[in-house]
C-alpha atoms as a PDB file:
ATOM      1  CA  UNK A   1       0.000   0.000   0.000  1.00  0.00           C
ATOM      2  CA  UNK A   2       0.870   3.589  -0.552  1.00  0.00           C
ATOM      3  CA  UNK A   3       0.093   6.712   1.077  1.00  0.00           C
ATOM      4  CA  UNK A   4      -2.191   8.597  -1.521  1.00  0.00           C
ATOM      5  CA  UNK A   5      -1.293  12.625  -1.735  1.00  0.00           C
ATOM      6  CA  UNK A   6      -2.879  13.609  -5.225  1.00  0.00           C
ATOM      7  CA  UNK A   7      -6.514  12.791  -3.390  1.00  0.00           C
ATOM      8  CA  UNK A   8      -7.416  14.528  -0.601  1.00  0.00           C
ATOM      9  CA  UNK A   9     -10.374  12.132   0.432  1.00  0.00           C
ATOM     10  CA  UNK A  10      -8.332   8.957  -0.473  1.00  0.00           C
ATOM     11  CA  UNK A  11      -6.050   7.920   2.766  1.00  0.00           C
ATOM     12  CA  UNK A  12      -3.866   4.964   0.546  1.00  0.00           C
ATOM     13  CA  UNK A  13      -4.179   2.735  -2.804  1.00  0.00           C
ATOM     14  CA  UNK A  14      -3.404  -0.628  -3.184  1.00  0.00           C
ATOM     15  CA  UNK A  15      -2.557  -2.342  -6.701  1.00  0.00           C
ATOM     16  CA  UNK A  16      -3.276  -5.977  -7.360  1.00  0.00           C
ATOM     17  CA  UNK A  17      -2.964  -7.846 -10.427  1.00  0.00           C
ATOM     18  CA  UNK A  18      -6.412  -7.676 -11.087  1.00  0.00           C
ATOM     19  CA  UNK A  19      -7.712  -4.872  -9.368  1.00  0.00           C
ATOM     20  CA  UNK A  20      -6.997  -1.329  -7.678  1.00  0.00           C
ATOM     21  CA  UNK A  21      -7.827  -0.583  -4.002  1.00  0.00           C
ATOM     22  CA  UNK A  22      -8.855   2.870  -3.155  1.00  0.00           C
ATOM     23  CA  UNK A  23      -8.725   3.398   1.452  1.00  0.00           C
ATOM     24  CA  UNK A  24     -10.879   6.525   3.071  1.00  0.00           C
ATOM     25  CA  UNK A  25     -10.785   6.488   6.620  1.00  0.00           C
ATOM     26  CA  UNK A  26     -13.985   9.196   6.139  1.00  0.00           C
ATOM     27  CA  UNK A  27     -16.070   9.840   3.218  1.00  0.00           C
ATOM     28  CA  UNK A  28     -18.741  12.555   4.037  1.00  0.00           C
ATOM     29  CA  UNK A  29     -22.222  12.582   2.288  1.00  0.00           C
ATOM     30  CA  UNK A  30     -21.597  13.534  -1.187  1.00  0.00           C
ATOM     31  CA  UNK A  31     -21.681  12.401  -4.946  1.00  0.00           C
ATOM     32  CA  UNK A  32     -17.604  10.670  -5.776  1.00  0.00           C
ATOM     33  CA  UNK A  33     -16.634  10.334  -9.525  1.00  0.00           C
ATOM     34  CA  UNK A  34     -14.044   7.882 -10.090  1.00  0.00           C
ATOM     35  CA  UNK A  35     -12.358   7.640 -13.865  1.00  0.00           C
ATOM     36  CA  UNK A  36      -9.889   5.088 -14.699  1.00  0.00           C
ATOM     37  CA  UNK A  37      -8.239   3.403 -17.794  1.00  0.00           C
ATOM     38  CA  UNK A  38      -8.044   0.205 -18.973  1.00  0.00           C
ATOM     39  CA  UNK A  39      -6.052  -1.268 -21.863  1.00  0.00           C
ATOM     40  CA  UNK A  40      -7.734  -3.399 -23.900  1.00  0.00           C
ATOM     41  CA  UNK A  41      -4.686  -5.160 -26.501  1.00  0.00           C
ATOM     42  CA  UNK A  42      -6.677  -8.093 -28.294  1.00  0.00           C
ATOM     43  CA  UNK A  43      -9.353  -8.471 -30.307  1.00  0.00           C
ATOM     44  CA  UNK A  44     -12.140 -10.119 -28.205  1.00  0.00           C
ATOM     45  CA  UNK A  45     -15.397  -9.040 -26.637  1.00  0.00           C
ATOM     46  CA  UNK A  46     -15.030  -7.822 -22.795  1.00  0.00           C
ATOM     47  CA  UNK A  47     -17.046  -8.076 -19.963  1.00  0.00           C
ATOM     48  CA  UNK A  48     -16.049  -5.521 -17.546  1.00  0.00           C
ATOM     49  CA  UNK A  49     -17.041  -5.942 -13.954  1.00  0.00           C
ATOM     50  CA  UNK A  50     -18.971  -3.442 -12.636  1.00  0.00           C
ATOM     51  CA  UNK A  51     -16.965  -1.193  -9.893  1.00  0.00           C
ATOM     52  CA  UNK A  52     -18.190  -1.453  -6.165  1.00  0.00           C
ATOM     53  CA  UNK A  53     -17.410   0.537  -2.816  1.00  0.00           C
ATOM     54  CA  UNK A  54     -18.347  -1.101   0.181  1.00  0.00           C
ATOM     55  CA  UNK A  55     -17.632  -0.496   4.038  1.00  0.00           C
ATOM     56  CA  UNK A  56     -14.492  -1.899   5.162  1.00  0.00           C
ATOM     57  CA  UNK A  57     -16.242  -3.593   8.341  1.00  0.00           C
ATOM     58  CA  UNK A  58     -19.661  -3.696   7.086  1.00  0.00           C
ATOM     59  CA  UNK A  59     -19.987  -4.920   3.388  1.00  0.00           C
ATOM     60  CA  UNK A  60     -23.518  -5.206   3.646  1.00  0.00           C
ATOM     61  CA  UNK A  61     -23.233  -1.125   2.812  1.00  0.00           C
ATOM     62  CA  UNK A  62     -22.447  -1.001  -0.713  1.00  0.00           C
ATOM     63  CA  UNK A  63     -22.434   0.453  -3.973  1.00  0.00           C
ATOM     64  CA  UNK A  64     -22.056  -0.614  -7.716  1.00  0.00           C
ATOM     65  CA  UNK A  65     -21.514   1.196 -11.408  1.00  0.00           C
ATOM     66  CA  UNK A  66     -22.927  -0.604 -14.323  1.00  0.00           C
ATOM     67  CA  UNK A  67     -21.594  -3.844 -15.959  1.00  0.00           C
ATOM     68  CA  UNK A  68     -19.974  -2.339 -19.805  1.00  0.00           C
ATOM     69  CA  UNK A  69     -19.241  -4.237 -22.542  1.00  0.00           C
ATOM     70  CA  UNK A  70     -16.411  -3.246 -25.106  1.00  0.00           C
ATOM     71  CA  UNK A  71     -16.164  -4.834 -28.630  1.00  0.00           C
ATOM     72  CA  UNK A  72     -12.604  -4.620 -30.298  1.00  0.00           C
ATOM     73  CA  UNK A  73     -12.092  -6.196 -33.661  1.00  0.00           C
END
């Protein structure tokens, strides 16, 4: 993990090989935007997994984006 300074909300990140970690000790009431890139290097039809936040100690509090689906011939 790494401390986060670009973010002020964001307290550290985490990188895995298949997915990205974003820690808040606090988020207050309010509408987050998250953007990020993917690269997508063969041509094949992808799925990609919807994003979720969720309370660290209570996942039952959570969140989703929509499911996309990219098409690269």
């Amino acid at each position: 993990m790494q401390k986060n300074s670009k973010n002020t909300f964001l307290d550290r990140t985490e990188y895995r090989s298949d997915r990205y970690f974003w820690y808040a000790e606090t988020l207050y009431p309010w509408i987050y935007n998250a953007d990020y890139l993917i690269r997508l290097t063969h041509a094949w039809e992808y799925n990609v997994k919807p994003a979720r936040i969720s309370e660290f100690y209570d996942v039952a509090v959570f969140g989703t984006s929509n499911t996309k689906k990219f098409l690269i011939e």
